[in-house]
PDB file of N, CA and C in Angstrom:
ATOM      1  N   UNK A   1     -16.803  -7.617  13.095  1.00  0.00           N
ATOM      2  CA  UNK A   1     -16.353  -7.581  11.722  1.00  0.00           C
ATOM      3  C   UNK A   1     -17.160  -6.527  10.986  1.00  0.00           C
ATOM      4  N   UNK A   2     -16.681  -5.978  10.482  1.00  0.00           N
ATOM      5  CA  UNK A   2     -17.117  -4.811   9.413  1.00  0.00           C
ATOM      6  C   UNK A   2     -18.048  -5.137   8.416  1.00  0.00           C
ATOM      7  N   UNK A   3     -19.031  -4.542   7.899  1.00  0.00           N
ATOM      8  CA  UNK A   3     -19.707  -5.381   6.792  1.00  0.00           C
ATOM      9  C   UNK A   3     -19.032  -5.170   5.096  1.00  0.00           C
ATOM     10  N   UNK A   4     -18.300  -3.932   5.418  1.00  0.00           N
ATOM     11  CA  UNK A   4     -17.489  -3.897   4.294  1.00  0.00           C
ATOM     12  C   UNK A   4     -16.175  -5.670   4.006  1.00  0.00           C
ATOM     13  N   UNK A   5     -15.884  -5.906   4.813  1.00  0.00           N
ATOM     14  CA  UNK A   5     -15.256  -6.945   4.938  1.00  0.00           C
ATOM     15  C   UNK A   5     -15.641  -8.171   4.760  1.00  0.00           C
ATOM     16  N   UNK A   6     -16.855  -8.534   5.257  1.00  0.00           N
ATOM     17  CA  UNK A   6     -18.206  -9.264   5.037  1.00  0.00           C
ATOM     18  C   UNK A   6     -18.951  -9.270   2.928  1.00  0.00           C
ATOM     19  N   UNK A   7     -18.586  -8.406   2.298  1.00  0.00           N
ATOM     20  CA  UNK A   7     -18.969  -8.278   1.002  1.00  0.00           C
ATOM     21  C   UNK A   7     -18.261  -8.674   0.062  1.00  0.00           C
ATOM     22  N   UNK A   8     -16.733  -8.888   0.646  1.00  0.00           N
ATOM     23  CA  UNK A   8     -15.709  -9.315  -0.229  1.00  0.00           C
ATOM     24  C   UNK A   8     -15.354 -10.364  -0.434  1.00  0.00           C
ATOM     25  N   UNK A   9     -15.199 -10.995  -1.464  1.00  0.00           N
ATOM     26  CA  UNK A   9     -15.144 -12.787  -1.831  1.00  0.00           C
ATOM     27  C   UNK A   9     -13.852 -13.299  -0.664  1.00  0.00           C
ATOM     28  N   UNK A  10     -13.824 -14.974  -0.503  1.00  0.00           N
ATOM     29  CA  UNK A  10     -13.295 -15.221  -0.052  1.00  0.00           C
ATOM     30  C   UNK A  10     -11.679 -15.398  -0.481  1.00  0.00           C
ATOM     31  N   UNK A  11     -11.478 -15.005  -1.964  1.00  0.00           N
ATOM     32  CA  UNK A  11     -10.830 -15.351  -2.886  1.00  0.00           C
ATOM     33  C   UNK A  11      -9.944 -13.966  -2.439  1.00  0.00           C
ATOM     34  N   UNK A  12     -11.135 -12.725  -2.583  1.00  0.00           N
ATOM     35  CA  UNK A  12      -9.989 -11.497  -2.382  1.00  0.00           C
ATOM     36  C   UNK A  12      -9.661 -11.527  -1.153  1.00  0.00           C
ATOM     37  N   UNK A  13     -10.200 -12.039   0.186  1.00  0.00           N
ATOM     38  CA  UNK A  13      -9.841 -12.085   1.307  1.00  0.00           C
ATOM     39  C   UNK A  13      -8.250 -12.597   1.127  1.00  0.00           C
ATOM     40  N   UNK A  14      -7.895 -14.004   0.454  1.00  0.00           N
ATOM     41  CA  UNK A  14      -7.154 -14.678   0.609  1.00  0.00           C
ATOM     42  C   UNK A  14      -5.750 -13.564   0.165  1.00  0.00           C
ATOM     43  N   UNK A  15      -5.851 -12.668  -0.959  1.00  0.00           N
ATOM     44  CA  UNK A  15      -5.112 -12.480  -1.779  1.00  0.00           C
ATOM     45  C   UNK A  15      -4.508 -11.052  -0.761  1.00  0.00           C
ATOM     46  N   UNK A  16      -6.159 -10.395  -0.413  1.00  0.00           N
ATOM     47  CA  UNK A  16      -5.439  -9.273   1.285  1.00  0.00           C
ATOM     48  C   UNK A  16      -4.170 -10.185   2.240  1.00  0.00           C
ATOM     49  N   UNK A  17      -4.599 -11.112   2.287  1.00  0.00           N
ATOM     50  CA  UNK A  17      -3.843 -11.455   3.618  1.00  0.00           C
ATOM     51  C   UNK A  17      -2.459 -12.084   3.104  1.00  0.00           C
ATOM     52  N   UNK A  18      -2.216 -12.531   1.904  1.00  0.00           N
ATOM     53  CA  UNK A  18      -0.969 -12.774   1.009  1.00  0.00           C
ATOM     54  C   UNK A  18      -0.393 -11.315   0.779  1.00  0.00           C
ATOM     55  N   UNK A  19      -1.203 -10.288   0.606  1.00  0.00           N
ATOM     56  CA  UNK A  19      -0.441  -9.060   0.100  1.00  0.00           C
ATOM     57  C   UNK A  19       0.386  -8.150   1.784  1.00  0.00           C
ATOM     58  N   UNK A  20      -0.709  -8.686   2.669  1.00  0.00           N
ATOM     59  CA  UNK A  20      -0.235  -8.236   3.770  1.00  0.00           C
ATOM     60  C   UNK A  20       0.951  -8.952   4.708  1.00  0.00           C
ATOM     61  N   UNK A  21       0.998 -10.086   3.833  1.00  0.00           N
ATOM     62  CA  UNK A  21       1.945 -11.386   4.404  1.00  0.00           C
ATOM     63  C   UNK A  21       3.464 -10.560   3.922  1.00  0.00           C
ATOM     64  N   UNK A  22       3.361 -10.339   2.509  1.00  0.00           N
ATOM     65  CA  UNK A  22       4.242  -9.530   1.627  1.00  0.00           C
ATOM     66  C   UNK A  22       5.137  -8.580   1.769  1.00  0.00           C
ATOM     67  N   UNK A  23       3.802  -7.844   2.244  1.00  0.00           N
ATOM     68  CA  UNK A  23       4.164  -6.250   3.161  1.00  0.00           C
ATOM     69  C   UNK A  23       4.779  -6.381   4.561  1.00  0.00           C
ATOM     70  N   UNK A  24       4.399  -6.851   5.092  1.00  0.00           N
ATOM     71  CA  UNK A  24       4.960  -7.187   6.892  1.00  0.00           C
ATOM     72  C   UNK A  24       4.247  -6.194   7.603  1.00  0.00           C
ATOM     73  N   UNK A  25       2.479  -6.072   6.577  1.00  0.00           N
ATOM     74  CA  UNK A  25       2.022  -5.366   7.947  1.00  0.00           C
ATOM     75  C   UNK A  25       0.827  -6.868   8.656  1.00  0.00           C
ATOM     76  N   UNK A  26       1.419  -6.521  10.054  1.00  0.00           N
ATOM     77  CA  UNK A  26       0.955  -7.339  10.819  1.00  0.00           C
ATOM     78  C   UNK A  26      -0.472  -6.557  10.753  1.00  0.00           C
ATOM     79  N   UNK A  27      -0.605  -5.591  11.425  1.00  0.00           N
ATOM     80  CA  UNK A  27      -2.316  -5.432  11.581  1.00  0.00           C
ATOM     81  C   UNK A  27      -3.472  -5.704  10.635  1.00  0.00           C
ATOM     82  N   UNK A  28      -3.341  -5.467   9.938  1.00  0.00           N
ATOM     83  CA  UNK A  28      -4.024  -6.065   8.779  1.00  0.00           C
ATOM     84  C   UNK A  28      -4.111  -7.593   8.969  1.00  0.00           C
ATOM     85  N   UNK A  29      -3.073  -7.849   8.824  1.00  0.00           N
ATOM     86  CA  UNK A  29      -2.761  -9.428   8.918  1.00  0.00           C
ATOM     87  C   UNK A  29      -3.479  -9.960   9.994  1.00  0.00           C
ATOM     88  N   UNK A  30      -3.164  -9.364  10.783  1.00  0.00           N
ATOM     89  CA  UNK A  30      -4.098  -9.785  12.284  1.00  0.00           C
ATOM     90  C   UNK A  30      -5.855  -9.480  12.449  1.00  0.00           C
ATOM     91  N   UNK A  31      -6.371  -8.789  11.847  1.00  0.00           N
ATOM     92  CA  UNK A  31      -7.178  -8.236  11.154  1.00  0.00           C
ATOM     93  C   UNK A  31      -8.476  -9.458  10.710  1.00  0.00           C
ATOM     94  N   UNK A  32      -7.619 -10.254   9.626  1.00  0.00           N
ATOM     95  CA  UNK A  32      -7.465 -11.155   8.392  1.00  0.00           C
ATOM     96  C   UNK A  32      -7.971 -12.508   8.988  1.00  0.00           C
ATOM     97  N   UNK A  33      -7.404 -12.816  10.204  1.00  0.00           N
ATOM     98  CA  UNK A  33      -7.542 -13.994  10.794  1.00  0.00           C
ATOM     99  C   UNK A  33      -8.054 -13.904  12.074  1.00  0.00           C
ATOM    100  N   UNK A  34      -8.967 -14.798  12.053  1.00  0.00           N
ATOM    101  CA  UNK A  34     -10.245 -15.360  13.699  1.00  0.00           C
ATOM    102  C   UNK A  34      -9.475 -15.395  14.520  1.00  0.00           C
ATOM    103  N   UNK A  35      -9.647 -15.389  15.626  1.00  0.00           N
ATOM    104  CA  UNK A  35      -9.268 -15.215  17.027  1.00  0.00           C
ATOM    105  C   UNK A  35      -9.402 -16.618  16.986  1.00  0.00           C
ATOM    106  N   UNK A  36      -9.609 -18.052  16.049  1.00  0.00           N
ATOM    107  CA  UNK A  36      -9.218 -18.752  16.374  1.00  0.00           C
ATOM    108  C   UNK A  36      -8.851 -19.928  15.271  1.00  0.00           C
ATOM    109  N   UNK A  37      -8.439 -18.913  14.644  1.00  0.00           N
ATOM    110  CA  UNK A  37      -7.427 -19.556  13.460  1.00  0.00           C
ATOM    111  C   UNK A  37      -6.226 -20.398  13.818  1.00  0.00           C
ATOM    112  N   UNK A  38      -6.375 -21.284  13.059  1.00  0.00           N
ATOM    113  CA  UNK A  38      -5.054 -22.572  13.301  1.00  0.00           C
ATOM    114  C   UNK A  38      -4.497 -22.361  11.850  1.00  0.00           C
ATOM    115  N   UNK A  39      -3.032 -23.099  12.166  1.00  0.00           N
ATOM    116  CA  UNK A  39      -2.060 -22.800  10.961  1.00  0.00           C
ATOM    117  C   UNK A  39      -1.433 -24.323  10.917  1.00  0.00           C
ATOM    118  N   UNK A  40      -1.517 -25.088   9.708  1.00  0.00           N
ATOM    119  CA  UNK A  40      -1.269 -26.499   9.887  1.00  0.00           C
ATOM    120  C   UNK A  40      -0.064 -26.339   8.506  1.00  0.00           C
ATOM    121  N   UNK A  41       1.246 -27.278   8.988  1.00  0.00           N
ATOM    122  CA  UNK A  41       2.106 -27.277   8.099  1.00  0.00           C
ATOM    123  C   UNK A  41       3.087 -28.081   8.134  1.00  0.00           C
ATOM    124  N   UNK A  42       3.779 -28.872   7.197  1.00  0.00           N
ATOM    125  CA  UNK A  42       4.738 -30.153   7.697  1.00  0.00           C
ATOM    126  C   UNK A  42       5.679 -29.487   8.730  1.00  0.00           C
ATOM    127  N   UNK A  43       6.409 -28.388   8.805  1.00  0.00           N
ATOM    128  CA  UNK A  43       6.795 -27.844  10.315  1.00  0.00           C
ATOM    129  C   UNK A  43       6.106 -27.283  11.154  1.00  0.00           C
ATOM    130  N   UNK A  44       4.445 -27.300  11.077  1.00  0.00           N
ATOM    131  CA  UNK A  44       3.735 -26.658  12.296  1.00  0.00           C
ATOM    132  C   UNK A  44       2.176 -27.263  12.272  1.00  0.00           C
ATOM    133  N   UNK A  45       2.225 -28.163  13.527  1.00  0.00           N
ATOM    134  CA  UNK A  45       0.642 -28.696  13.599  1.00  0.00           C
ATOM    135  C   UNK A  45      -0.250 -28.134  14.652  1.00  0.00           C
ATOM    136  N   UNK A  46      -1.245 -27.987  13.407  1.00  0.00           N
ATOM    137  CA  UNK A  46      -2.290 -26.999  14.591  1.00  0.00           C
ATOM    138  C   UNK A  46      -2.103 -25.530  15.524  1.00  0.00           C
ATOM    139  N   UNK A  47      -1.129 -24.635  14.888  1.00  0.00           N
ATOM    140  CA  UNK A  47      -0.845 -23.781  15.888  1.00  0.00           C
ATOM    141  C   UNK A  47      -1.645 -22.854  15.558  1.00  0.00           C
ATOM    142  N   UNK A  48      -1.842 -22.296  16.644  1.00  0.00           N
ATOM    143  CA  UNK A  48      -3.037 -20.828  17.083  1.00  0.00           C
ATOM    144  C   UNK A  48      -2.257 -19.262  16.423  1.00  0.00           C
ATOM    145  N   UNK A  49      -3.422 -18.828  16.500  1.00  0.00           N
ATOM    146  CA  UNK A  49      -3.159 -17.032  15.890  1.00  0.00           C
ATOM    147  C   UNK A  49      -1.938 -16.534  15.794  1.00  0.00           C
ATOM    148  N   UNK A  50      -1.636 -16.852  17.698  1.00  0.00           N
ATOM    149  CA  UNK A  50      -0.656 -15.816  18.091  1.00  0.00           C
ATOM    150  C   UNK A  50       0.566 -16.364  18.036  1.00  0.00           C
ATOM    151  N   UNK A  51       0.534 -17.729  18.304  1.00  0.00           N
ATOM    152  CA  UNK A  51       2.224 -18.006  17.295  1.00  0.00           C
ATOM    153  C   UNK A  51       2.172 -18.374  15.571  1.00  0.00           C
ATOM    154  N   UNK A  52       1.465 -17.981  15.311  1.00  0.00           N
ATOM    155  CA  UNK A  52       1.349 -18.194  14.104  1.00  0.00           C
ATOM    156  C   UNK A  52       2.184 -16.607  13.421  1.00  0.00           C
ATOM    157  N   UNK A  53       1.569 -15.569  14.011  1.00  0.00           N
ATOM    158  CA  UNK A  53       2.326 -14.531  14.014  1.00  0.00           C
ATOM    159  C   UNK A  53       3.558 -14.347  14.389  1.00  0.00           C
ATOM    160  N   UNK A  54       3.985 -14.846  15.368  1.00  0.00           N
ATOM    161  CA  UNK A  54       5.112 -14.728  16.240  1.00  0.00           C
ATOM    162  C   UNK A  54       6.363 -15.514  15.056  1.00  0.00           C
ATOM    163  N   UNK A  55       6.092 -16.739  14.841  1.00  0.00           N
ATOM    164  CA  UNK A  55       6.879 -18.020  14.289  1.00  0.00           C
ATOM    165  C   UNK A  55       6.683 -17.473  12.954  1.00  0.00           C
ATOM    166  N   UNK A  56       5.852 -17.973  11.980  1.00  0.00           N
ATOM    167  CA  UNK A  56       5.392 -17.753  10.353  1.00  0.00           C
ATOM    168  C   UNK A  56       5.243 -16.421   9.923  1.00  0.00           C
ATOM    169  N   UNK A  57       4.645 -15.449  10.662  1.00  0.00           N
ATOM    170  CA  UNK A  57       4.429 -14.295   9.570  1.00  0.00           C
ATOM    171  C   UNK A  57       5.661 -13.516   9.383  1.00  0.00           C
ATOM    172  N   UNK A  58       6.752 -13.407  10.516  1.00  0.00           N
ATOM    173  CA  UNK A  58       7.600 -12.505   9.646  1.00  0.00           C
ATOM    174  C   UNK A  58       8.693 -13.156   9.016  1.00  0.00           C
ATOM    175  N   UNK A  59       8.652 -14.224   7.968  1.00  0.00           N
ATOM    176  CA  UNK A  59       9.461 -15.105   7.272  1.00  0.00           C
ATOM    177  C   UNK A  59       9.695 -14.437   5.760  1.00  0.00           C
ATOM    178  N   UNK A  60       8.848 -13.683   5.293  1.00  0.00           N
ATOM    179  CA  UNK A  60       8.561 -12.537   4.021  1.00  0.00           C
ATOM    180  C   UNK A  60       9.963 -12.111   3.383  1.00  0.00           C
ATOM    181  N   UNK A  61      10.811 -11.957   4.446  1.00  0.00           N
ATOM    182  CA  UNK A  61      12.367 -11.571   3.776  1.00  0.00           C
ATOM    183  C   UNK A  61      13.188 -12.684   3.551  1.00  0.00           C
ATOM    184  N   UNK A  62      12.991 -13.799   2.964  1.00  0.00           N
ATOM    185  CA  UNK A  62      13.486 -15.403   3.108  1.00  0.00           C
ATOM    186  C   UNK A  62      12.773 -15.465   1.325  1.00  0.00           C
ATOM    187  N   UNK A  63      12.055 -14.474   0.691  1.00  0.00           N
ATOM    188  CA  UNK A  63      11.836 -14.616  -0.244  1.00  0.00           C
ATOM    189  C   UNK A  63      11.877 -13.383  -1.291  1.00  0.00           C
ATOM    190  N   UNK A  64      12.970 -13.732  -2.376  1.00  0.00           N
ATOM    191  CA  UNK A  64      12.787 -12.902  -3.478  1.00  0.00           C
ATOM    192  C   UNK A  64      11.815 -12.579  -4.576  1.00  0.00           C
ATOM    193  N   UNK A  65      11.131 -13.484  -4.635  1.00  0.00           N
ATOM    194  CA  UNK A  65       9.846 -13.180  -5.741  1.00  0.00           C
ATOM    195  C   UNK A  65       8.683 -14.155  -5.377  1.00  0.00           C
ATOM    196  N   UNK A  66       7.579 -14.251  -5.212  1.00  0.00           N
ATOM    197  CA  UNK A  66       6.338 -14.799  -4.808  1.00  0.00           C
ATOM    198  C   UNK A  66       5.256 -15.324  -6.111  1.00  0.00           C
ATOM    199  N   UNK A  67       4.674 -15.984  -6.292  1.00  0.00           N
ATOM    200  CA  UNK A  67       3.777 -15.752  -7.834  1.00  0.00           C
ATOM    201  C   UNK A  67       2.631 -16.517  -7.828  1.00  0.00           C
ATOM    202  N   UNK A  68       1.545 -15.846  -7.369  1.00  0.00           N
ATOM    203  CA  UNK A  68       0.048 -16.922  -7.412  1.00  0.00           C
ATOM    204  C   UNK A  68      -0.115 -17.623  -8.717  1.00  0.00           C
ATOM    205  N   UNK A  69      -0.394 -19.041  -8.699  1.00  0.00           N
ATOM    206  CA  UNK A  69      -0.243 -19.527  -9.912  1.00  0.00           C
ATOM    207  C   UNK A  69      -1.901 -19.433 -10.202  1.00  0.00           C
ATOM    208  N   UNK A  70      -2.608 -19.916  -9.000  1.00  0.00           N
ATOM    209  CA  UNK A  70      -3.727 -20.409  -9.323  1.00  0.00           C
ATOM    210  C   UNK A  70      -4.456 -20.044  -7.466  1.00  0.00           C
ATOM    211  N   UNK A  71      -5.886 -19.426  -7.617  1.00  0.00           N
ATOM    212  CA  UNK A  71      -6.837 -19.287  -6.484  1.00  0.00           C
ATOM    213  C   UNK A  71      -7.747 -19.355  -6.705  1.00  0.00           C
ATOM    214  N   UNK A  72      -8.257 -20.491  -6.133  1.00  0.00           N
ATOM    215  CA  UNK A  72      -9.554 -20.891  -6.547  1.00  0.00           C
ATOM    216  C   UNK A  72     -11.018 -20.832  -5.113  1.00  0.00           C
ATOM    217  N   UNK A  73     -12.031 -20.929  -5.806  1.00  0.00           N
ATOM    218  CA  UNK A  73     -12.799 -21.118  -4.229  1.00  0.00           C
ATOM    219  C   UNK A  73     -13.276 -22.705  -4.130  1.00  0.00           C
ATOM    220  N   UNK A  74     -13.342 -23.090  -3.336  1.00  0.00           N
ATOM    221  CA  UNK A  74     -13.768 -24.765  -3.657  1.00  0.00           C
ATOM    222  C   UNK A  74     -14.399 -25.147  -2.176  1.00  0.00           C
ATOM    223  N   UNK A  75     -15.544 -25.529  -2.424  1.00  0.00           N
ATOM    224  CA  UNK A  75     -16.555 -25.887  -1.105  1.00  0.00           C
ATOM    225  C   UNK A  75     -16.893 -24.738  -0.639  1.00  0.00           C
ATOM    226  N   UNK A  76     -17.604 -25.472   0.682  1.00  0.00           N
ATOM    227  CA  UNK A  76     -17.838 -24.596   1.777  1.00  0.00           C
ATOM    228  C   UNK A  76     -16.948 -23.162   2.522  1.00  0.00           C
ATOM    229  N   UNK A  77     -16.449 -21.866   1.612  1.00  0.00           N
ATOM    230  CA  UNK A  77     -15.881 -21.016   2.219  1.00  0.00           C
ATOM    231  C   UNK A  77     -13.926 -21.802   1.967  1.00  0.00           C
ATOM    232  N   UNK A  78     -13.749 -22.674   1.937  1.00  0.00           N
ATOM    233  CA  UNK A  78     -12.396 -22.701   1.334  1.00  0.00           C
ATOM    234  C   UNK A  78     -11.621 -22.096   0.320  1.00  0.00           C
ATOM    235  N   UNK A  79     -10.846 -22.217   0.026  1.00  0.00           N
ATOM    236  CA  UNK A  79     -10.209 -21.669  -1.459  1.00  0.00           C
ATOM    237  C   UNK A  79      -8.987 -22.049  -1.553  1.00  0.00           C
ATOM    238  N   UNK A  80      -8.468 -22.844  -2.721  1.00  0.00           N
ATOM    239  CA  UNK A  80      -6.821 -23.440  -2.509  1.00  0.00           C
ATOM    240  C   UNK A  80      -6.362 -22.393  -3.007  1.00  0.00           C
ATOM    241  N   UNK A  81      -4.957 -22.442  -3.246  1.00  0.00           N
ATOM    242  CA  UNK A  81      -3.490 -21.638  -3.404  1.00  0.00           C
ATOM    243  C   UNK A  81      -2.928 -22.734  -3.653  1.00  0.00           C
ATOM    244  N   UNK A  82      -2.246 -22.141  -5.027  1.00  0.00           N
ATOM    245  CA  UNK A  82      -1.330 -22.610  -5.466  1.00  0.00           C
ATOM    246  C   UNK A  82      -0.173 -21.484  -5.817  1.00  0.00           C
ATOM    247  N   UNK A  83       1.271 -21.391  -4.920  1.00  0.00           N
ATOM    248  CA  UNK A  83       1.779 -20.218  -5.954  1.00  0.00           C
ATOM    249  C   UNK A  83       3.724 -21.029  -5.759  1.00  0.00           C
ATOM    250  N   UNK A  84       4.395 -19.994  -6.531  1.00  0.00           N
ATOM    251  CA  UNK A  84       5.330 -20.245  -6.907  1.00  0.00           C
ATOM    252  C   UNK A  84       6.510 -19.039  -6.345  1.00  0.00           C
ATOM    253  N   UNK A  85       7.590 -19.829  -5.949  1.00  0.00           N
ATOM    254  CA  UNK A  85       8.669 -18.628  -5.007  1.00  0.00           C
ATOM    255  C   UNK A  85       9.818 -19.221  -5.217  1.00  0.00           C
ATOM    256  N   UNK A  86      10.621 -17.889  -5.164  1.00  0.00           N
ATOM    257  CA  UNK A  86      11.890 -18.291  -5.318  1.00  0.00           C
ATOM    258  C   UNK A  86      12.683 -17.854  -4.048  1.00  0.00           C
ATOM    259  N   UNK A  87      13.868 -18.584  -3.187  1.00  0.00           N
ATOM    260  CA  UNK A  87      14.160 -18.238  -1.926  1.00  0.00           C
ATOM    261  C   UNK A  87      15.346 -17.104  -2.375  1.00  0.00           C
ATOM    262  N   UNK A  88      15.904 -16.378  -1.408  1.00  0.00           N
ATOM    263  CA  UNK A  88      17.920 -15.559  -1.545  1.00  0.00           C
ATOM    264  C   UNK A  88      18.559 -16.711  -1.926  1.00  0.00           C
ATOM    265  N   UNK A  89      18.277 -17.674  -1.842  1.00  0.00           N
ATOM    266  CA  UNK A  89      19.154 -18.483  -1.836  1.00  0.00           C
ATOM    267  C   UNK A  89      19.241 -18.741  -3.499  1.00  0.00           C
ATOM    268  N   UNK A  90      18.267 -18.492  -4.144  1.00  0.00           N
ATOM    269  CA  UNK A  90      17.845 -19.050  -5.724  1.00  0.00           C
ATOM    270  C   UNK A  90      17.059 -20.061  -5.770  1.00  0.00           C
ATOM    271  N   UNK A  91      16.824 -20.827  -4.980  1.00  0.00           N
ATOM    272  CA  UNK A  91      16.016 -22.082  -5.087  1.00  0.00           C
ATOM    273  C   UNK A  91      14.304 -21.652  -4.947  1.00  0.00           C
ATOM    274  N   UNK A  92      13.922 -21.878  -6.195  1.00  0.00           N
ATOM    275  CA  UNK A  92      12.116 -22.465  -6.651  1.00  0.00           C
ATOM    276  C   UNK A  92      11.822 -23.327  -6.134  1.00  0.00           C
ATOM    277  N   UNK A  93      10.719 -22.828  -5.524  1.00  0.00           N
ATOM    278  CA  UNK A  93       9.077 -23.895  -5.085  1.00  0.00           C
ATOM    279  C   UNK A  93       7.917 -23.319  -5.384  1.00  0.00           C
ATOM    280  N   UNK A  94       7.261 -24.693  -5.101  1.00  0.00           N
ATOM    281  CA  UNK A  94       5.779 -24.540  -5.308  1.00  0.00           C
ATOM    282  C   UNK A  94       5.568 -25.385  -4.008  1.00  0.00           C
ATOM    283  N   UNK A  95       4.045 -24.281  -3.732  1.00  0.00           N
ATOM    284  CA  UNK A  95       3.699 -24.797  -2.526  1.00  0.00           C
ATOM    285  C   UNK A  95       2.030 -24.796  -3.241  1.00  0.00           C
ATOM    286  N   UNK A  96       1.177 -25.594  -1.963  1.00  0.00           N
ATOM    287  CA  UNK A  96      -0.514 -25.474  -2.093  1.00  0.00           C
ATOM    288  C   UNK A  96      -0.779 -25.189  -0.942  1.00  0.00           C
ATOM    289  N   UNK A  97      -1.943 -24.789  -1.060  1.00  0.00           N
ATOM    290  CA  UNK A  97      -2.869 -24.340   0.793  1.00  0.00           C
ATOM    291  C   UNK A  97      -4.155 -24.556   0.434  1.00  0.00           C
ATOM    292  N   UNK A  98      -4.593 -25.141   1.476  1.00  0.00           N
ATOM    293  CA  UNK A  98      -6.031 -25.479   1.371  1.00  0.00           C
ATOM    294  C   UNK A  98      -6.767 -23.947   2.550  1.00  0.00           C
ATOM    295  N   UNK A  99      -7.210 -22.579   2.580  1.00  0.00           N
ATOM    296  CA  UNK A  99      -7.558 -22.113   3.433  1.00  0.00           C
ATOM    297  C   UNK A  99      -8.982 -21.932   3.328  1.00  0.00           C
ATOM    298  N   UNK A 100      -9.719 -22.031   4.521  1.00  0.00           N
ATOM    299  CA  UNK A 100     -10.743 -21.549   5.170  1.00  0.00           C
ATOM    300  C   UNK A 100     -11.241 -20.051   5.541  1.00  0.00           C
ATOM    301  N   UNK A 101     -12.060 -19.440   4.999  1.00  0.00           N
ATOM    302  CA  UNK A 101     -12.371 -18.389   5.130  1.00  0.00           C
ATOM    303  C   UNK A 101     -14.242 -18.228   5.478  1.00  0.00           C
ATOM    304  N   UNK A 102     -14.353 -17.561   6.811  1.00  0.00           N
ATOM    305  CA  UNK A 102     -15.743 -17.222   7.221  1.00  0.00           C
ATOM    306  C   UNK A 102     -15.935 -16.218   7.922  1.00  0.00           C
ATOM    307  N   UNK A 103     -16.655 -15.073   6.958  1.00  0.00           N
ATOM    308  CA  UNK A 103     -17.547 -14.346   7.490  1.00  0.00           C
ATOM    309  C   UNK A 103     -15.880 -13.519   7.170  1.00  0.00           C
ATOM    310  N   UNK A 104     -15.253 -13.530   6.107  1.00  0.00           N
ATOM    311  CA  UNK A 104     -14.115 -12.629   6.125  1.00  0.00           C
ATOM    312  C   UNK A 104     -12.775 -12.882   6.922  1.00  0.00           C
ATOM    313  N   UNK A 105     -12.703 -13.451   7.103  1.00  0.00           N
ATOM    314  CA  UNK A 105     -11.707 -14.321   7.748  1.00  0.00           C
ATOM    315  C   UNK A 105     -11.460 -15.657   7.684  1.00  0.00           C
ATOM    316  N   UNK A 106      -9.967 -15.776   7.589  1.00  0.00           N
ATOM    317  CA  UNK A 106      -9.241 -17.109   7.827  1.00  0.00           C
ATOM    318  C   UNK A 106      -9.281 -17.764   9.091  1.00  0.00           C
ATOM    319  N   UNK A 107      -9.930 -18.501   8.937  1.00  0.00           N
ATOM    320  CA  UNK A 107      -9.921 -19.725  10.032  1.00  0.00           C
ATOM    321  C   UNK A 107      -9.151 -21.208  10.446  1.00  0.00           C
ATOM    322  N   UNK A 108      -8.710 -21.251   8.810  1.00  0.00           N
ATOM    323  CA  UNK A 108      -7.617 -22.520   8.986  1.00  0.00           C
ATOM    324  C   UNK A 108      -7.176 -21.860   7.791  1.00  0.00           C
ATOM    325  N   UNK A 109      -5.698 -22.400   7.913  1.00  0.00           N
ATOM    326  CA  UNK A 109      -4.889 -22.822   6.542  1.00  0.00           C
ATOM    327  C   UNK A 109      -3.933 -23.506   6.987  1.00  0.00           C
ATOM    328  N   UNK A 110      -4.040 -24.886   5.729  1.00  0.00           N
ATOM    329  CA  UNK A 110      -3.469 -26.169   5.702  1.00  0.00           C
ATOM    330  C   UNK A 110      -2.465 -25.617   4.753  1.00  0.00           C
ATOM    331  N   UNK A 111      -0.819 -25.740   4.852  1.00  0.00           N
ATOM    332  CA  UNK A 111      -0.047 -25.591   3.775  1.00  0.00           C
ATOM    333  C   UNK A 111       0.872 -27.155   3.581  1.00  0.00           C
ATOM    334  N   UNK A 112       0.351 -27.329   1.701  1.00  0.00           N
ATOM    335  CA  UNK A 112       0.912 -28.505   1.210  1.00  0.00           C
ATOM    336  C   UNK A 112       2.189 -28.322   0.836  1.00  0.00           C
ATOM    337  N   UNK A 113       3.800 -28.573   1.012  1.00  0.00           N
ATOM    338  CA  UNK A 113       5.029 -28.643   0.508  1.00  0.00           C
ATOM    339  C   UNK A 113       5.189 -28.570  -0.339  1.00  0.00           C
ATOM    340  N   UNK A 114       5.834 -27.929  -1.587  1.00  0.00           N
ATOM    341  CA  UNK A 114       5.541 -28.992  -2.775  1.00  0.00           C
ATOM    342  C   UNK A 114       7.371 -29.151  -3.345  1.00  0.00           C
ATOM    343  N   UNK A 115       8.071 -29.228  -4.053  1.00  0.00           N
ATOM    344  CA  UNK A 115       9.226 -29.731  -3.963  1.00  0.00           C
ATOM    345  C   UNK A 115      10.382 -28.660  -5.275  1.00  0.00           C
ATOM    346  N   UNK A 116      11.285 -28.690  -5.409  1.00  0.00           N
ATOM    347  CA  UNK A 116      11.658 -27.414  -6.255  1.00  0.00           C
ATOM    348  C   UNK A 116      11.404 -27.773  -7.279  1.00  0.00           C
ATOM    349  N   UNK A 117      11.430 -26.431  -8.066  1.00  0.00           N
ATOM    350  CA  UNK A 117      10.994 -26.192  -9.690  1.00  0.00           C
ATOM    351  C   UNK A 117      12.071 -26.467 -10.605  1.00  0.00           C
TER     352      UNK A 117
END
């Protein structure tokens, strides 16, 4: 890991790897997250890096507008997410994430459902 990467809050970490989620650049993205990052979600328990990429990251075109409501840092290297999206379809949500970030990287993220707006 870079020490430039290492200097940056865990907060802006979170917001790189949302902007790179955005973008559909994987390297970065891949970058972003530990070689042994898990991805926990009412459709996905416990899955590793590389389907996490494969399955979840290129889902980005399934959404017309994105909107961090709220990022906070809380504990040990965590930081929730809270943001707000609207699908092609027109339908608003809000979702939460509880993620883990160490040493510049995501190590877990828990994503909470949350129900339309």
């Amino acid at each position: 890991m870079s020490t430039e990467n290492s200097r940056i809050s865990n907060t802006e970490t979170v917001r790189a790897s949302i902007d790179a989620y955005h973008r559909q650049d994987i390297e970065t993205a891949s970058r972003l997250l530990a070689d042994d990052f898990t991805f926990t979600s009412p459709q996905d328990d416990h899955i590793d890096k590389a389907t996490y990429l494969e399955r979840c990251f290129p889902t980005a075109n399934r959404f017309t507008t994105s909107e961090v409501l709220a990022l906070v840092p809380s504990g040990d290297g965590d930081v929730l997410l809270l943001y707000e999206y609207q699908l092609t379809t027109g339908e608003r949500y809000r979702n939460a994430e509880c993620i883990t970030v160490r040493d510049g990287r995501l190590v877990e993220t828990q994503v909470f459902f949350g129900g339309r707006v």
